[in-house]
PDB file of N, CA and C in Angstrom:
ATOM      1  N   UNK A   1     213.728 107.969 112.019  1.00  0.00           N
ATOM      2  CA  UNK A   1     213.440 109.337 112.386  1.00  0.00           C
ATOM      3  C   UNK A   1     214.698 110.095 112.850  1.00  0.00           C
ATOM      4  N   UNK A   2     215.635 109.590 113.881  1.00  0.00           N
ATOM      5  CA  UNK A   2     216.834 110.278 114.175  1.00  0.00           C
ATOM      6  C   UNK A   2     217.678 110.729 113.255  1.00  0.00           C
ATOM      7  N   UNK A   3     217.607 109.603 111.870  1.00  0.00           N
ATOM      8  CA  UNK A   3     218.608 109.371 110.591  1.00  0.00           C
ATOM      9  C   UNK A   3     218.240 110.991 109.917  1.00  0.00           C
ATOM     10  N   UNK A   4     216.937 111.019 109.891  1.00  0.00           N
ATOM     11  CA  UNK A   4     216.200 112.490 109.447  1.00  0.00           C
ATOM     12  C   UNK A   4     216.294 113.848 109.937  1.00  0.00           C
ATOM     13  N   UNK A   5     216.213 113.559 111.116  1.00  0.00           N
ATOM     14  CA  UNK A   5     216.849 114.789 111.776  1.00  0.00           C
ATOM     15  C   UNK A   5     218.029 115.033 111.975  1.00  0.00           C
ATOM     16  N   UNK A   6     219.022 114.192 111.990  1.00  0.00           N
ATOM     17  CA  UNK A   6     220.377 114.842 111.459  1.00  0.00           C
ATOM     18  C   UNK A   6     220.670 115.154 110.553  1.00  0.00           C
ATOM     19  N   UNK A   7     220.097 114.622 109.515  1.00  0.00           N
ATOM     20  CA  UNK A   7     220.194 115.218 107.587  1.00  0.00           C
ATOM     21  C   UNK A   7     220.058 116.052 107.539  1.00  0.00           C
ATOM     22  N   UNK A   8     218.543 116.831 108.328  1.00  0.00           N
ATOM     23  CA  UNK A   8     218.062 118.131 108.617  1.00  0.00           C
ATOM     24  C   UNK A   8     219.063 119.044 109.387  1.00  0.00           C
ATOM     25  N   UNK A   9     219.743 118.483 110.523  1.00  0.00           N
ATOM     26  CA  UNK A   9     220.710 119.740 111.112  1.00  0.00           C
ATOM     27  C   UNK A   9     222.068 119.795 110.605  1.00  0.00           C
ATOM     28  N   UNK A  10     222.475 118.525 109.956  1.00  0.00           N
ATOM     29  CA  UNK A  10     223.471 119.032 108.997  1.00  0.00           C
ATOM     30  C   UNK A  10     223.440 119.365 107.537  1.00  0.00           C
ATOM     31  N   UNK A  11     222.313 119.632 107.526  1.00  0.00           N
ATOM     32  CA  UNK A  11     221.714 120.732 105.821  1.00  0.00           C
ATOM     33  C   UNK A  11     221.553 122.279 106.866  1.00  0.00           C
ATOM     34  N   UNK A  12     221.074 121.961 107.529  1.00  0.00           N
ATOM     35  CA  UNK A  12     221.509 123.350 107.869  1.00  0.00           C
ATOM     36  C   UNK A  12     222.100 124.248 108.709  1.00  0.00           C
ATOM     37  N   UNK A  13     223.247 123.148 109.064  1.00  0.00           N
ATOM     38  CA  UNK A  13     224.695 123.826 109.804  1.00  0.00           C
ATOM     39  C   UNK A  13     225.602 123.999 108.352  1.00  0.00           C
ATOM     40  N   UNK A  14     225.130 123.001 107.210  1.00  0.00           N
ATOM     41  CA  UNK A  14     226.090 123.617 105.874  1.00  0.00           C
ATOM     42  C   UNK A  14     225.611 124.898 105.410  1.00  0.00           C
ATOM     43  N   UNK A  15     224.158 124.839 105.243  1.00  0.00           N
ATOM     44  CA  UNK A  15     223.734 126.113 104.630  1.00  0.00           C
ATOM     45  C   UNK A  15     224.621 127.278 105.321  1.00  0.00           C
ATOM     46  N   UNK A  16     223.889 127.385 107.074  1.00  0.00           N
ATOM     47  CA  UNK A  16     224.757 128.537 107.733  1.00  0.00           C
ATOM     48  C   UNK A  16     226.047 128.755 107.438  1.00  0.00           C
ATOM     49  N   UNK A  17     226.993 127.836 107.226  1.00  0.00           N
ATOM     50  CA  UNK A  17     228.273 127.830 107.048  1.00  0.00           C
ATOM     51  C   UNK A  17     228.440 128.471 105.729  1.00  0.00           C
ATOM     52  N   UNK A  18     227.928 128.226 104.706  1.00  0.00           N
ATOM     53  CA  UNK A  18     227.648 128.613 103.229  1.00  0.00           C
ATOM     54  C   UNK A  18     227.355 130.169 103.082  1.00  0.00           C
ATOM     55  N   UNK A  19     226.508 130.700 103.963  1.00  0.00           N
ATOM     56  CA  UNK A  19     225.920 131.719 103.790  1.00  0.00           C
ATOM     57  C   UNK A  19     227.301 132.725 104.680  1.00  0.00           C
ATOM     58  N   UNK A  20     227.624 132.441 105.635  1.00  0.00           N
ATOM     59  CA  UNK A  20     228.521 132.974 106.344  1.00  0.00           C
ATOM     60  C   UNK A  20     230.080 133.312 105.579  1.00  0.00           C
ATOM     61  N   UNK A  21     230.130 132.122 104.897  1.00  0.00           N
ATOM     62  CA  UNK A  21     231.409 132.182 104.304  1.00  0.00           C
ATOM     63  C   UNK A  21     231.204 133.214 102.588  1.00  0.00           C
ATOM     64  N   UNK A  22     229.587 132.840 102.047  1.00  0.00           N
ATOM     65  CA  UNK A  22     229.867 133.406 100.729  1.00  0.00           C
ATOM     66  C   UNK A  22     229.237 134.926 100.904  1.00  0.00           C
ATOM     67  N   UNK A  23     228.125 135.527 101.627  1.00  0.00           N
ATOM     68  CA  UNK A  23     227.313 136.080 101.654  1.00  0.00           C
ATOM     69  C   UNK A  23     228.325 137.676 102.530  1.00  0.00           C
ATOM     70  N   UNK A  24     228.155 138.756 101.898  1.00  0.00           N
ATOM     71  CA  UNK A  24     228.700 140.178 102.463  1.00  0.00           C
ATOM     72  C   UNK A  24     227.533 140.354 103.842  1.00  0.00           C
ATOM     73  N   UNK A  25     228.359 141.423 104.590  1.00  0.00           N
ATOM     74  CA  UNK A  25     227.647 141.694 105.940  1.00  0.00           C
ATOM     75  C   UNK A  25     226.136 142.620 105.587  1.00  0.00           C
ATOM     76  N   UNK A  26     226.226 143.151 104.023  1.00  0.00           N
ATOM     77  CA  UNK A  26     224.828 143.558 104.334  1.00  0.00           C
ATOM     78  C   UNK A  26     223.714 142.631 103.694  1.00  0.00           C
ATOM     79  N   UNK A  27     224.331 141.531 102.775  1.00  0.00           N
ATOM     80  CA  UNK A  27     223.187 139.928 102.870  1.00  0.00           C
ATOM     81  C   UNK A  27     222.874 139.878 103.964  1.00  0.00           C
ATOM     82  N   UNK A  28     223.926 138.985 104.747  1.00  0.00           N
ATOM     83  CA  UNK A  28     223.735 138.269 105.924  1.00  0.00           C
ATOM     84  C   UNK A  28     222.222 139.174 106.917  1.00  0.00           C
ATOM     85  N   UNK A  29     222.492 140.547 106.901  1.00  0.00           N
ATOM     86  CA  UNK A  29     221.837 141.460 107.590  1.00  0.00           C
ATOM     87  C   UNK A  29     220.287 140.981 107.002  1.00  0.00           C
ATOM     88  N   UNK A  30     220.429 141.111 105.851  1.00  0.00           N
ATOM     89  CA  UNK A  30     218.976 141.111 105.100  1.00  0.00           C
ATOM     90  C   UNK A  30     218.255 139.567 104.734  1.00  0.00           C
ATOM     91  N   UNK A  31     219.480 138.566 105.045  1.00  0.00           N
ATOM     92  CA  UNK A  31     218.953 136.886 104.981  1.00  0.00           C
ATOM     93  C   UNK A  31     218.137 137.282 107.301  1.00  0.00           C
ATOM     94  N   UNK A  32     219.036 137.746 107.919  1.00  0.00           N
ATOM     95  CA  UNK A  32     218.847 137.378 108.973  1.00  0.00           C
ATOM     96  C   UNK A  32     217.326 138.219 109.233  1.00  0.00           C
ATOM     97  N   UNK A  33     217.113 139.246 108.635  1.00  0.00           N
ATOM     98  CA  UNK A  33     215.326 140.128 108.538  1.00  0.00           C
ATOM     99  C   UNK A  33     214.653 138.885 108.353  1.00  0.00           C
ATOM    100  N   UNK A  34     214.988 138.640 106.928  1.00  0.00           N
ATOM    101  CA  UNK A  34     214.199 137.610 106.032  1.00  0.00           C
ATOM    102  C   UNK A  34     213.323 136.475 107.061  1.00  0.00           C
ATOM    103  N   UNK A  35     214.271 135.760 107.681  1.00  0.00           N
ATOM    104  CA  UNK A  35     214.342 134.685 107.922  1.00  0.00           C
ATOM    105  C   UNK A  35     213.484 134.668 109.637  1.00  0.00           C
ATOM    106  N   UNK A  36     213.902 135.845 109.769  1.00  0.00           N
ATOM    107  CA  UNK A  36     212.937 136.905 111.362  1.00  0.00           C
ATOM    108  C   UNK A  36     211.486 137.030 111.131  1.00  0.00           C
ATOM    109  N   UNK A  37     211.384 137.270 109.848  1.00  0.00           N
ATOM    110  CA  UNK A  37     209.894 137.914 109.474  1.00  0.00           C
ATOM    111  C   UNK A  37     209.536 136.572 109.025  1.00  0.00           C
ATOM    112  N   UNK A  38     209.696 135.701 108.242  1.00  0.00           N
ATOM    113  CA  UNK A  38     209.095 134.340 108.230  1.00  0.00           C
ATOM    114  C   UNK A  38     208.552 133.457 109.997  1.00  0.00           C
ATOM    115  N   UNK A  39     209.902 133.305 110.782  1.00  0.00           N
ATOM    116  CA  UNK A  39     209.611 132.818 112.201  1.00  0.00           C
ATOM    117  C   UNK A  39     208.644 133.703 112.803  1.00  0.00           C
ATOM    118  N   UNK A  40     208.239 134.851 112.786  1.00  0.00           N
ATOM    119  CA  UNK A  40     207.286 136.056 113.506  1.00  0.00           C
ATOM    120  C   UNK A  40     205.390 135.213 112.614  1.00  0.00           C
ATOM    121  N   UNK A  41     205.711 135.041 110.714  1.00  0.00           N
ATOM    122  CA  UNK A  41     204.697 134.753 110.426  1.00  0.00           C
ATOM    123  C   UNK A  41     204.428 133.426 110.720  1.00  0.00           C
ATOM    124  N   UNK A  42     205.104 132.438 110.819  1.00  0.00           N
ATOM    125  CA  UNK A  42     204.885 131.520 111.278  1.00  0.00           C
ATOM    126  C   UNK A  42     203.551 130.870 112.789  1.00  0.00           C
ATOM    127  N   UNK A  43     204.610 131.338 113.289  1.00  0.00           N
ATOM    128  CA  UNK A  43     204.236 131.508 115.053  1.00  0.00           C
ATOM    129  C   UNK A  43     203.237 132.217 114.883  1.00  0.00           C
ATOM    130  N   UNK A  44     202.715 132.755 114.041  1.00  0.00           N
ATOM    131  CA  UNK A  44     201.385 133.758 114.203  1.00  0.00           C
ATOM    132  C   UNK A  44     200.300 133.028 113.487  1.00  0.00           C
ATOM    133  N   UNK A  45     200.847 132.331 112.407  1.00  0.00           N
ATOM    134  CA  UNK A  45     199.792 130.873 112.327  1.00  0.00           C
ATOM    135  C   UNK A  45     199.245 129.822 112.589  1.00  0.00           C
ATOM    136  N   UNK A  46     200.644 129.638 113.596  1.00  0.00           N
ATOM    137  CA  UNK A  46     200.374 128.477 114.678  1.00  0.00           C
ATOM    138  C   UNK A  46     198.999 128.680 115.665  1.00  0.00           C
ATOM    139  N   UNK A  47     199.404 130.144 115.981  1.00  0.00           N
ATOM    140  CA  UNK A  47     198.683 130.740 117.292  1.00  0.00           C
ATOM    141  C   UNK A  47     197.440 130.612 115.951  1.00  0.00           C
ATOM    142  N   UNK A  48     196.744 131.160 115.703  1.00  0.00           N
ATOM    143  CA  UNK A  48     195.825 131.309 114.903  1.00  0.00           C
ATOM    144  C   UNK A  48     194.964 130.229 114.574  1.00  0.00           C
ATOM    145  N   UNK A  49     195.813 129.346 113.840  1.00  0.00           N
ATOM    146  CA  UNK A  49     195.175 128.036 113.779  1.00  0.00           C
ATOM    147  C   UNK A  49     194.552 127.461 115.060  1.00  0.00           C
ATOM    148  N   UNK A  50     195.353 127.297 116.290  1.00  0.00           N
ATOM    149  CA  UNK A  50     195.337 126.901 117.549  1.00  0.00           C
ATOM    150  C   UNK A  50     193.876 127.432 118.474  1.00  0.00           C
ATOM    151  N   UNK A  51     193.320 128.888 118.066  1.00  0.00           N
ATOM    152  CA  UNK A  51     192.977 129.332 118.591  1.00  0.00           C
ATOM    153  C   UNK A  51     191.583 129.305 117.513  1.00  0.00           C
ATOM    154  N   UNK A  52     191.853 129.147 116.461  1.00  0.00           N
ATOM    155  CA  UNK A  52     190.440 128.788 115.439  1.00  0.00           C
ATOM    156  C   UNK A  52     189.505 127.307 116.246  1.00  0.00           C
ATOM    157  N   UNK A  53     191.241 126.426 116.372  1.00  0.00           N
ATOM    158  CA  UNK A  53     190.852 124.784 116.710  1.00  0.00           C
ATOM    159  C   UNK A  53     190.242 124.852 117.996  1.00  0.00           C
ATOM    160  N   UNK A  54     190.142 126.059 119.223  1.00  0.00           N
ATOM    161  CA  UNK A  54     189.771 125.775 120.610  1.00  0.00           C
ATOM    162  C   UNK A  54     188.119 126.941 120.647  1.00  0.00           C
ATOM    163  N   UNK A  55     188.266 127.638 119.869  1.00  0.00           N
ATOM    164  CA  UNK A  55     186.422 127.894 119.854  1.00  0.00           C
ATOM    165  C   UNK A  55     185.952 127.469 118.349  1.00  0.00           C
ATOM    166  N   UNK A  56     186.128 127.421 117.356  1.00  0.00           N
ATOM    167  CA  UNK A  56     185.992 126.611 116.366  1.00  0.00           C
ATOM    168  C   UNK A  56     185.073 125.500 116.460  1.00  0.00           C
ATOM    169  N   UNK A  57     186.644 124.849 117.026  1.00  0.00           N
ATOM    170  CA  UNK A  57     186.117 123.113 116.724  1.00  0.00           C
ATOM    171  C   UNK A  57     185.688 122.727 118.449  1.00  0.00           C
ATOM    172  N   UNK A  58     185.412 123.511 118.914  1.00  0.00           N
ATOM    173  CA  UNK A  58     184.415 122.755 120.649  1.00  0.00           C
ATOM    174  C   UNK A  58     182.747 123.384 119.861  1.00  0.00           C
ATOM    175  N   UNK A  59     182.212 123.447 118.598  1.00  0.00           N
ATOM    176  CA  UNK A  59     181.164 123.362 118.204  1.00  0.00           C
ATOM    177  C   UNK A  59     180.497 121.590 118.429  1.00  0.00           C
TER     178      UNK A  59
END
């Protein structure tokens, strides 16, 4: 499991590095929306799901 999660943070300390080095300031602007509005939908499914699972499922 540790072996995995470093694969994972160094795939994406390269990506960042990748994107930083190839990507113009108005990408970067529009990867960093992108990537805002995914974490916002996310977290809003979590909550959702979470909150289906606590009156939902106490049937």
């Amino acid at each position: 499991m540790p072996g995995r999660l470093f694969k994972l943070f160094v795939l994406i300390a390269v990506g960042c590095a990748l994107a930083r080095w190839l990507l113009s300031s108005r990408q970067k602007a529009a990867l960093h929306e992108g990537t805002k509005t995914l974490a916002q939908a996310l977290l809003l499914s979590a909550l959702l799901t979470f909150l289906w699972q606590l009156f939902a499922g106490a049937r």
